[in-house]
PDB file of N, CA and C in Angstrom:
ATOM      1  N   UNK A   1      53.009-105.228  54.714  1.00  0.00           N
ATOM      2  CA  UNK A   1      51.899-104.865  55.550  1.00  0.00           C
ATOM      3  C   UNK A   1      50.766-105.851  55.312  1.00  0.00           C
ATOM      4  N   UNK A   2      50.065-106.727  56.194  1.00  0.00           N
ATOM      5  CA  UNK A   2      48.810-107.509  55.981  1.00  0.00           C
ATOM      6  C   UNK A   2      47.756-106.506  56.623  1.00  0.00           C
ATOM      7  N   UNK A   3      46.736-106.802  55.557  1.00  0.00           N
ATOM      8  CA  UNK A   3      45.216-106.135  55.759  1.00  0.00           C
ATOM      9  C   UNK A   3      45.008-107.200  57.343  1.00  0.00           C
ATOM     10  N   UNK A   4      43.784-105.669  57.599  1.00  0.00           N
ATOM     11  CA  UNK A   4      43.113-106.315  58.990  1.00  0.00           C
ATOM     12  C   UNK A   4      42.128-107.017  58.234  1.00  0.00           C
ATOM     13  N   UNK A   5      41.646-107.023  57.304  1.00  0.00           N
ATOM     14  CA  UNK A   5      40.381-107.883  56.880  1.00  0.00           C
ATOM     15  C   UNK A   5      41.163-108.866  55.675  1.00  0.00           C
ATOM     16  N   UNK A   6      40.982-109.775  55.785  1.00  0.00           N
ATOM     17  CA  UNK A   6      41.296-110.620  54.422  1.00  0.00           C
ATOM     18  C   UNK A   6      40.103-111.489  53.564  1.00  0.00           C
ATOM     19  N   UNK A   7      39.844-110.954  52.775  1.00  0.00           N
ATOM     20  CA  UNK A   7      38.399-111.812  52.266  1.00  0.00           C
ATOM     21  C   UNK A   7      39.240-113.030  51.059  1.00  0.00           C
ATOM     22  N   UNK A   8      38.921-114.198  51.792  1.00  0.00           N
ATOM     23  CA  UNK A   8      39.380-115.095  50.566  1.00  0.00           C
ATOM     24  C   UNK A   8      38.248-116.470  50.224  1.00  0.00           C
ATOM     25  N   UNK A   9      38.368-117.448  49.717  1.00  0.00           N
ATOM     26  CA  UNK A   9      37.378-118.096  48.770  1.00  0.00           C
ATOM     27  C   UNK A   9      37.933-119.527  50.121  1.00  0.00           C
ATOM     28  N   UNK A  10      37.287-120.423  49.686  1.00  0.00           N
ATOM     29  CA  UNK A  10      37.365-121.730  50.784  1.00  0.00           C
ATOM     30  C   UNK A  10      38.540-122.100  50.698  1.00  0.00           C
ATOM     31  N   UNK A  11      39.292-121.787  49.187  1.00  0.00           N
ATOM     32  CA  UNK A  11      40.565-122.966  49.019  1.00  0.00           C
ATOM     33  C   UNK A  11      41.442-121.692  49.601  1.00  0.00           C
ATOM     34  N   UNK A  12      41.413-120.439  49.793  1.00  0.00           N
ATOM     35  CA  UNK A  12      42.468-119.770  50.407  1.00  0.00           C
ATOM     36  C   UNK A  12      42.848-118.565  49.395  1.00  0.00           C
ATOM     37  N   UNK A  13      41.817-118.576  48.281  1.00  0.00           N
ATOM     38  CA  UNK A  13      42.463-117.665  47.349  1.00  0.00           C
ATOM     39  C   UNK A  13      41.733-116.343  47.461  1.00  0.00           C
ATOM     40  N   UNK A  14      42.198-115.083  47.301  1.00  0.00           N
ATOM     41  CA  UNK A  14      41.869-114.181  47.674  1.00  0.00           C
ATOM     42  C   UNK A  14      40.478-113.846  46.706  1.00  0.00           C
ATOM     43  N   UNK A  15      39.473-113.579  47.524  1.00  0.00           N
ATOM     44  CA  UNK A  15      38.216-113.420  46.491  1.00  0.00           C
ATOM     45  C   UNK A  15      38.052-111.740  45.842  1.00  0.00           C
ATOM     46  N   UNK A  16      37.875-111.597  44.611  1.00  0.00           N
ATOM     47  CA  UNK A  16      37.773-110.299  44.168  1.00  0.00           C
ATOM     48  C   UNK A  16      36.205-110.345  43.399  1.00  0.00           C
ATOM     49  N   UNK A  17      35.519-111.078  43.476  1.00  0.00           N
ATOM     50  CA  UNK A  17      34.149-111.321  42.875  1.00  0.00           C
ATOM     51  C   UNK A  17      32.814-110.672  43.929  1.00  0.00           C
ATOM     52  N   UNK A  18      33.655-110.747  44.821  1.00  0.00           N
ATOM     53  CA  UNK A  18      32.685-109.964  45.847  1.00  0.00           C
ATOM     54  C   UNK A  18      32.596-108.585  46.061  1.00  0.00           C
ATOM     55  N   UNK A  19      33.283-107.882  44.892  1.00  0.00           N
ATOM     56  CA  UNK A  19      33.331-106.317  45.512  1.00  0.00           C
ATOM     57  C   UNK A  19      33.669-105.503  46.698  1.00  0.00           C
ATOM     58  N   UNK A  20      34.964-106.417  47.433  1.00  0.00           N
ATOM     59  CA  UNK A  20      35.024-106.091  48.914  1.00  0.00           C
ATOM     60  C   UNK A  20      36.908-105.725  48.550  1.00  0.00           C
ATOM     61  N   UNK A  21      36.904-104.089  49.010  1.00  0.00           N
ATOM     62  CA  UNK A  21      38.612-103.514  49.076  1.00  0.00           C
ATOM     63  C   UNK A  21      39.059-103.673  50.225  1.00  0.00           C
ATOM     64  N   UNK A  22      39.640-104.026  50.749  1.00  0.00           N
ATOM     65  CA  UNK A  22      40.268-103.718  52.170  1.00  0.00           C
ATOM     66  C   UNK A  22      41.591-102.348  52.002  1.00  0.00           C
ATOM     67  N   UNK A  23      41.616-102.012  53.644  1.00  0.00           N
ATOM     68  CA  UNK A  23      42.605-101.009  53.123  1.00  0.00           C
ATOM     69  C   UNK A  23      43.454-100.903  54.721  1.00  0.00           C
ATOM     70  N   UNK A  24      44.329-100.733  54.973  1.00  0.00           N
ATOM     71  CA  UNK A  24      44.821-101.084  56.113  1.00  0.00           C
ATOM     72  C   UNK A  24      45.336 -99.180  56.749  1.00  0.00           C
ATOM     73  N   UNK A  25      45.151 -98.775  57.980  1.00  0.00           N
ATOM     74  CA  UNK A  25      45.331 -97.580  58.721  1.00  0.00           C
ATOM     75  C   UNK A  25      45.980 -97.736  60.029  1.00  0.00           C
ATOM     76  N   UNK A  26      46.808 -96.973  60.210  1.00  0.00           N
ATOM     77  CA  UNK A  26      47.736 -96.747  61.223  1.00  0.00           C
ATOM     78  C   UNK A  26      48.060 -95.588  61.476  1.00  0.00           C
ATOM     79  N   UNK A  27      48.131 -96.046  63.284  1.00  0.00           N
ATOM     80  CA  UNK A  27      47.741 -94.366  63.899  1.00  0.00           C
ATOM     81  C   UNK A  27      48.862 -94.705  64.674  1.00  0.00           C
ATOM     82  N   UNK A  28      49.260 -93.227  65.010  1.00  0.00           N
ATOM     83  CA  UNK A  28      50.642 -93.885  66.595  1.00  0.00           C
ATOM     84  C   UNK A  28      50.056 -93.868  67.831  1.00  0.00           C
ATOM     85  N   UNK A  29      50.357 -94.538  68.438  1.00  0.00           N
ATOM     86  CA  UNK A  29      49.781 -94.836  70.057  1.00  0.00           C
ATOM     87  C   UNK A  29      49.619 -93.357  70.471  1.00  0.00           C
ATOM     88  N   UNK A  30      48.799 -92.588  71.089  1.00  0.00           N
ATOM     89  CA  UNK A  30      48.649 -91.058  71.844  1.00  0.00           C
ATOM     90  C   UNK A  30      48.010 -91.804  73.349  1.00  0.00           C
ATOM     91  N   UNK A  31      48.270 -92.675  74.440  1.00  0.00           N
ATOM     92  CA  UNK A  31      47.803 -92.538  75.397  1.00  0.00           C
ATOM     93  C   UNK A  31      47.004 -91.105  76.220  1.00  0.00           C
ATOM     94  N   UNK A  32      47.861 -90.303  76.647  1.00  0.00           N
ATOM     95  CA  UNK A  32      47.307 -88.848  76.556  1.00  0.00           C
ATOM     96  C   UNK A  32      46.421 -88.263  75.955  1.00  0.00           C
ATOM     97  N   UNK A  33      46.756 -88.263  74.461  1.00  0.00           N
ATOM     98  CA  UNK A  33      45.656 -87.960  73.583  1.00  0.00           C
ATOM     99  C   UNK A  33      43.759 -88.504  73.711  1.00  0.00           C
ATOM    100  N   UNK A  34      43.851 -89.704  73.597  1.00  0.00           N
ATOM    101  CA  UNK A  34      42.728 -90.787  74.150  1.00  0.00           C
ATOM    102  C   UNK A  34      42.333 -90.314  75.409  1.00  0.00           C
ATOM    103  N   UNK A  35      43.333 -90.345  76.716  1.00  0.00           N
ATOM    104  CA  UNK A  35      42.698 -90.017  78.322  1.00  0.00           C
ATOM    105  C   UNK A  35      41.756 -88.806  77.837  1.00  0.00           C
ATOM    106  N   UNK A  36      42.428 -87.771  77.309  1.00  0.00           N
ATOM    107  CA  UNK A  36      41.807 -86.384  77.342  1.00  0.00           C
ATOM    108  C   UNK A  36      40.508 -86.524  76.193  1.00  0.00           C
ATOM    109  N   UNK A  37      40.634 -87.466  75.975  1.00  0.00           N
ATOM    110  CA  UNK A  37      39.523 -87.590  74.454  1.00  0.00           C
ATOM    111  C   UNK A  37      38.265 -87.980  75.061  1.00  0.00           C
ATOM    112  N   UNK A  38      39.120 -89.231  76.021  1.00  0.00           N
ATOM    113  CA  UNK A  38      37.802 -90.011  77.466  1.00  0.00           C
ATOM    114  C   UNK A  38      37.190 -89.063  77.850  1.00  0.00           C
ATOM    115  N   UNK A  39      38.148 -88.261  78.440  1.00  0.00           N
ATOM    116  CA  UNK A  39      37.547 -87.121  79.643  1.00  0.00           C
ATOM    117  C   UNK A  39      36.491 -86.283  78.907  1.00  0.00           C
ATOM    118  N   UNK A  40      36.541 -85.589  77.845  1.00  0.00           N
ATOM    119  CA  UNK A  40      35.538 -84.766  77.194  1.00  0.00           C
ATOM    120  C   UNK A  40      34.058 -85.495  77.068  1.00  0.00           C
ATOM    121  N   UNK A  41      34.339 -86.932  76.386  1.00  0.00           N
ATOM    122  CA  UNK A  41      33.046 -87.421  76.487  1.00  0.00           C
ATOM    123  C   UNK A  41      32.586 -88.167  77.667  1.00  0.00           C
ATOM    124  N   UNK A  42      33.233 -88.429  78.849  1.00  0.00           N
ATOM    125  CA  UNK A  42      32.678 -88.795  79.801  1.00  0.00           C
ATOM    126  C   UNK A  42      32.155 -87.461  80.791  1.00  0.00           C
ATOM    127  N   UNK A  43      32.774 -86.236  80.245  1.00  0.00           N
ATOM    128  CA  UNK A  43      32.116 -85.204  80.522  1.00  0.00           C
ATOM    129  C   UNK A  43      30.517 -84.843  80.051  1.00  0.00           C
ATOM    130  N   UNK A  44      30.190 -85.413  79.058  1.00  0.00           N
ATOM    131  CA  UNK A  44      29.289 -85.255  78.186  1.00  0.00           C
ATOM    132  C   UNK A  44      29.486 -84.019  77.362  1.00  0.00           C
ATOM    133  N   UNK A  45      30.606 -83.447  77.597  1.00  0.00           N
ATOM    134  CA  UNK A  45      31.200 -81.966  76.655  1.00  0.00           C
ATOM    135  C   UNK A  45      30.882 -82.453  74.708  1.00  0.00           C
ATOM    136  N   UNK A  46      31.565 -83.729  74.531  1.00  0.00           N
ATOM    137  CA  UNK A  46      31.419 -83.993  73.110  1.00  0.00           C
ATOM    138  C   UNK A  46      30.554 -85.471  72.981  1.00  0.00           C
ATOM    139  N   UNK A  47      29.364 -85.188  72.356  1.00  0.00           N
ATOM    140  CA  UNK A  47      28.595 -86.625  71.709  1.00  0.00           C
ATOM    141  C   UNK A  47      28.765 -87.052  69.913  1.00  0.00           C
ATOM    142  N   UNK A  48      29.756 -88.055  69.604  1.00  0.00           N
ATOM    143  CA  UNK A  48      29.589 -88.171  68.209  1.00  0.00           C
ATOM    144  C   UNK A  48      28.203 -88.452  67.472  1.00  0.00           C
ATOM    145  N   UNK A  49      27.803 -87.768  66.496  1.00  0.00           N
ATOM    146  CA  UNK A  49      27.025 -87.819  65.987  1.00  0.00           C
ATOM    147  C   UNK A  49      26.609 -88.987  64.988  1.00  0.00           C
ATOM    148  N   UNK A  50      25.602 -90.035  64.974  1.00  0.00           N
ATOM    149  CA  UNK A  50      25.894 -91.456  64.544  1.00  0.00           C
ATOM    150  C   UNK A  50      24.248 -91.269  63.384  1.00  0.00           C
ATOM    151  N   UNK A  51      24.533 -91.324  62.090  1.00  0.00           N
ATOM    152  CA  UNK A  51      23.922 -91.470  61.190  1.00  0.00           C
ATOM    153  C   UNK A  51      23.335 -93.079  61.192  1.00  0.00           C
ATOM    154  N   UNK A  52      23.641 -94.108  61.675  1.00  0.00           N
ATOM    155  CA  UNK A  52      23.196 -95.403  60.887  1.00  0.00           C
ATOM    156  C   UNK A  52      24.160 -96.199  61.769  1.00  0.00           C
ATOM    157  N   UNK A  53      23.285 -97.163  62.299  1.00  0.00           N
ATOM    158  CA  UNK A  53      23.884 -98.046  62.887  1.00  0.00           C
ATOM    159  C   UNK A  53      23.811 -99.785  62.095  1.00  0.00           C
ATOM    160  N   UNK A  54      24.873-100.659  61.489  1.00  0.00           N
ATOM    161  CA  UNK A  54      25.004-101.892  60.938  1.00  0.00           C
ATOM    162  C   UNK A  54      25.573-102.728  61.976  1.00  0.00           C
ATOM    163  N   UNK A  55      25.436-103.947  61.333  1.00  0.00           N
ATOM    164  CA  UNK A  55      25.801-105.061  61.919  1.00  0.00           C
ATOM    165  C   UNK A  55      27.018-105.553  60.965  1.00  0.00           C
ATOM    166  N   UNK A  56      28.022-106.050  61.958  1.00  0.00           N
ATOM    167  CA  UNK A  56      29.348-106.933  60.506  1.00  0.00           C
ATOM    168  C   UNK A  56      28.291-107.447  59.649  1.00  0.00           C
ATOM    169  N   UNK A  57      27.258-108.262  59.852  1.00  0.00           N
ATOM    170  CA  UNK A  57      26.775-108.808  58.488  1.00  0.00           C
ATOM    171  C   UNK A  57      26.457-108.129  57.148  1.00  0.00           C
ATOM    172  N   UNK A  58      25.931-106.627  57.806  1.00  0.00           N
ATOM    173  CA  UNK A  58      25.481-105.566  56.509  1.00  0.00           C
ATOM    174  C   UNK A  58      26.256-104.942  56.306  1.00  0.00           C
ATOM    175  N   UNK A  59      27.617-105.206  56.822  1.00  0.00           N
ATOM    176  CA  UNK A  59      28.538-103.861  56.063  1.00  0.00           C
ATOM    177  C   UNK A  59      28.049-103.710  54.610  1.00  0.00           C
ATOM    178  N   UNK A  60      27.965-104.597  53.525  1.00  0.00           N
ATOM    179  CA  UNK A  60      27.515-104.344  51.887  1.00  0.00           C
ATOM    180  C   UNK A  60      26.697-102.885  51.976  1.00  0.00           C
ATOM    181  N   UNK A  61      25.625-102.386  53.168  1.00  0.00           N
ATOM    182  CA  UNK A  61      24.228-101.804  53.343  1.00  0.00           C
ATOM    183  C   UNK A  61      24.824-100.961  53.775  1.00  0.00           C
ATOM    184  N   UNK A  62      25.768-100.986  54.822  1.00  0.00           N
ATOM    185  CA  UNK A  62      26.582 -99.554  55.188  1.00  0.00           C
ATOM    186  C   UNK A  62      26.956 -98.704  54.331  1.00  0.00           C
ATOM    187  N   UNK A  63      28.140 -99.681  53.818  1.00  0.00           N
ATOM    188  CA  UNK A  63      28.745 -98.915  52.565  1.00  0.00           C
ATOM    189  C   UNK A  63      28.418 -98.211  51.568  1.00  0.00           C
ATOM    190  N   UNK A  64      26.799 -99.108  51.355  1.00  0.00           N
ATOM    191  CA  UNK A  64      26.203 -98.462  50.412  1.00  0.00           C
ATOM    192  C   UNK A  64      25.202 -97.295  50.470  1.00  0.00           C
ATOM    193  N   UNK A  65      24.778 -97.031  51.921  1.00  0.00           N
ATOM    194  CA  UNK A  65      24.384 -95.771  52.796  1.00  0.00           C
ATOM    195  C   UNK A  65      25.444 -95.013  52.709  1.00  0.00           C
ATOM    196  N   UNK A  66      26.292 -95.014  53.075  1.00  0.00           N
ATOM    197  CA  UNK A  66      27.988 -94.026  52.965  1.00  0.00           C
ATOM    198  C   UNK A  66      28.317 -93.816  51.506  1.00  0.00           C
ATOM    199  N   UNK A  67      27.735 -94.630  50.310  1.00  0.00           N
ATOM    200  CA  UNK A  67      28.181 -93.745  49.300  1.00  0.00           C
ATOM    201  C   UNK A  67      26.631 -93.201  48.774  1.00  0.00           C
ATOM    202  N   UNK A  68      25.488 -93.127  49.548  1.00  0.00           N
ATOM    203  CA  UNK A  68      24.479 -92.124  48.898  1.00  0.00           C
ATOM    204  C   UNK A  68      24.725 -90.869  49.507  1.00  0.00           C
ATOM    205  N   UNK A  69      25.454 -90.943  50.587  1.00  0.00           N
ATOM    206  CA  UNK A  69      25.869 -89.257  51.207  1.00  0.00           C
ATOM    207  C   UNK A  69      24.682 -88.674  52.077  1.00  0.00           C
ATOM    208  N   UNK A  70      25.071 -87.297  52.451  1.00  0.00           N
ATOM    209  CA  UNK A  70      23.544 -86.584  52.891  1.00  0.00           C
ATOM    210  C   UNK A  70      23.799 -87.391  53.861  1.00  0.00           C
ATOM    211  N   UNK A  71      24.953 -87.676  54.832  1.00  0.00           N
ATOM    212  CA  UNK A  71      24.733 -88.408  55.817  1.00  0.00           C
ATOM    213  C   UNK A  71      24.611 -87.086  57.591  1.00  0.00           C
ATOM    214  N   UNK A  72      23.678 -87.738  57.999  1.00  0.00           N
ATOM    215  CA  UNK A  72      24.034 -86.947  59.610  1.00  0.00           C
ATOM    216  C   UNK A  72      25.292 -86.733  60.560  1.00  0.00           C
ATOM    217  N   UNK A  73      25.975 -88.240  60.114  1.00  0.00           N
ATOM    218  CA  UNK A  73      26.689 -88.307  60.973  1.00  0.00           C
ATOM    219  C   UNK A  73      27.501 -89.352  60.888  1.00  0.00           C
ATOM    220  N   UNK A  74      28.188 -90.234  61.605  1.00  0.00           N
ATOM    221  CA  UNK A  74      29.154 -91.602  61.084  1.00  0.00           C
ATOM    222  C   UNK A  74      28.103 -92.845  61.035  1.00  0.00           C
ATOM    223  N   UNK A  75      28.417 -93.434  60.002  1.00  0.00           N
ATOM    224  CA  UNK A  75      27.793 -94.708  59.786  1.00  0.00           C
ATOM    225  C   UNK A  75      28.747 -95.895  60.993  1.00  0.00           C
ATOM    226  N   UNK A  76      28.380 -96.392  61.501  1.00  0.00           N
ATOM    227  CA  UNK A  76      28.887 -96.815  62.713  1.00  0.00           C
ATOM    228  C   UNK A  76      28.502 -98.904  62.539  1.00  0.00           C
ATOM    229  N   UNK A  77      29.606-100.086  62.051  1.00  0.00           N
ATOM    230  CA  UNK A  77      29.718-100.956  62.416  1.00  0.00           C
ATOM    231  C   UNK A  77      29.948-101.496  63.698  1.00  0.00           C
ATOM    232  N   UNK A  78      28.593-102.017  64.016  1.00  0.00           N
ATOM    233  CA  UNK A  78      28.334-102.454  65.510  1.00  0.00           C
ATOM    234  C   UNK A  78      29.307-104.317  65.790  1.00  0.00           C
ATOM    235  N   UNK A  79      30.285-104.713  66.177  1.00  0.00           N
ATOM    236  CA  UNK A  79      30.980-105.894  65.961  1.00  0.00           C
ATOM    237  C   UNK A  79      29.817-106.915  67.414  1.00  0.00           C
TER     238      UNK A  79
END
């Protein structure tokens, strides 16, 4: 299995000095599932609730908002 993120150093070697885990997740395709998921929030029936919005650059600031807790809602990486 290869990570979706790979953090490595210039020459190619995997960097562990930076404090960065990757972890890789897999879901099975639900087409259906998703349409009906669309439909609720294009209903306005369900709004996710968004604690903190980052940029890829601050993930470090995310993460570290997500482990003080007491959160509202999802900490949300904006790409």
């Amino acid at each position: 299995m290869t990570p979706s993120l790979r953090v490595t150093r210039s020459e190619g070697r995997p960097s562990t000095h930076r404090k960065v885990r990757t972890t890789v997740n897999q879901v099975r395709e639900d087409g259906a599932g998703l349409a009906e998921l669309a439909a609720i929030v294009d209903a306005g029936q369900a709004r996710p609730r968004i604690d903190s919005r980052y940029g890829l650059r601050d993930v470090r600031a995310a993460y570290e908002r997500f482990l003080r807790g007491k959160l509202s809602g999802k900490v949300v990486l904006v790409f």
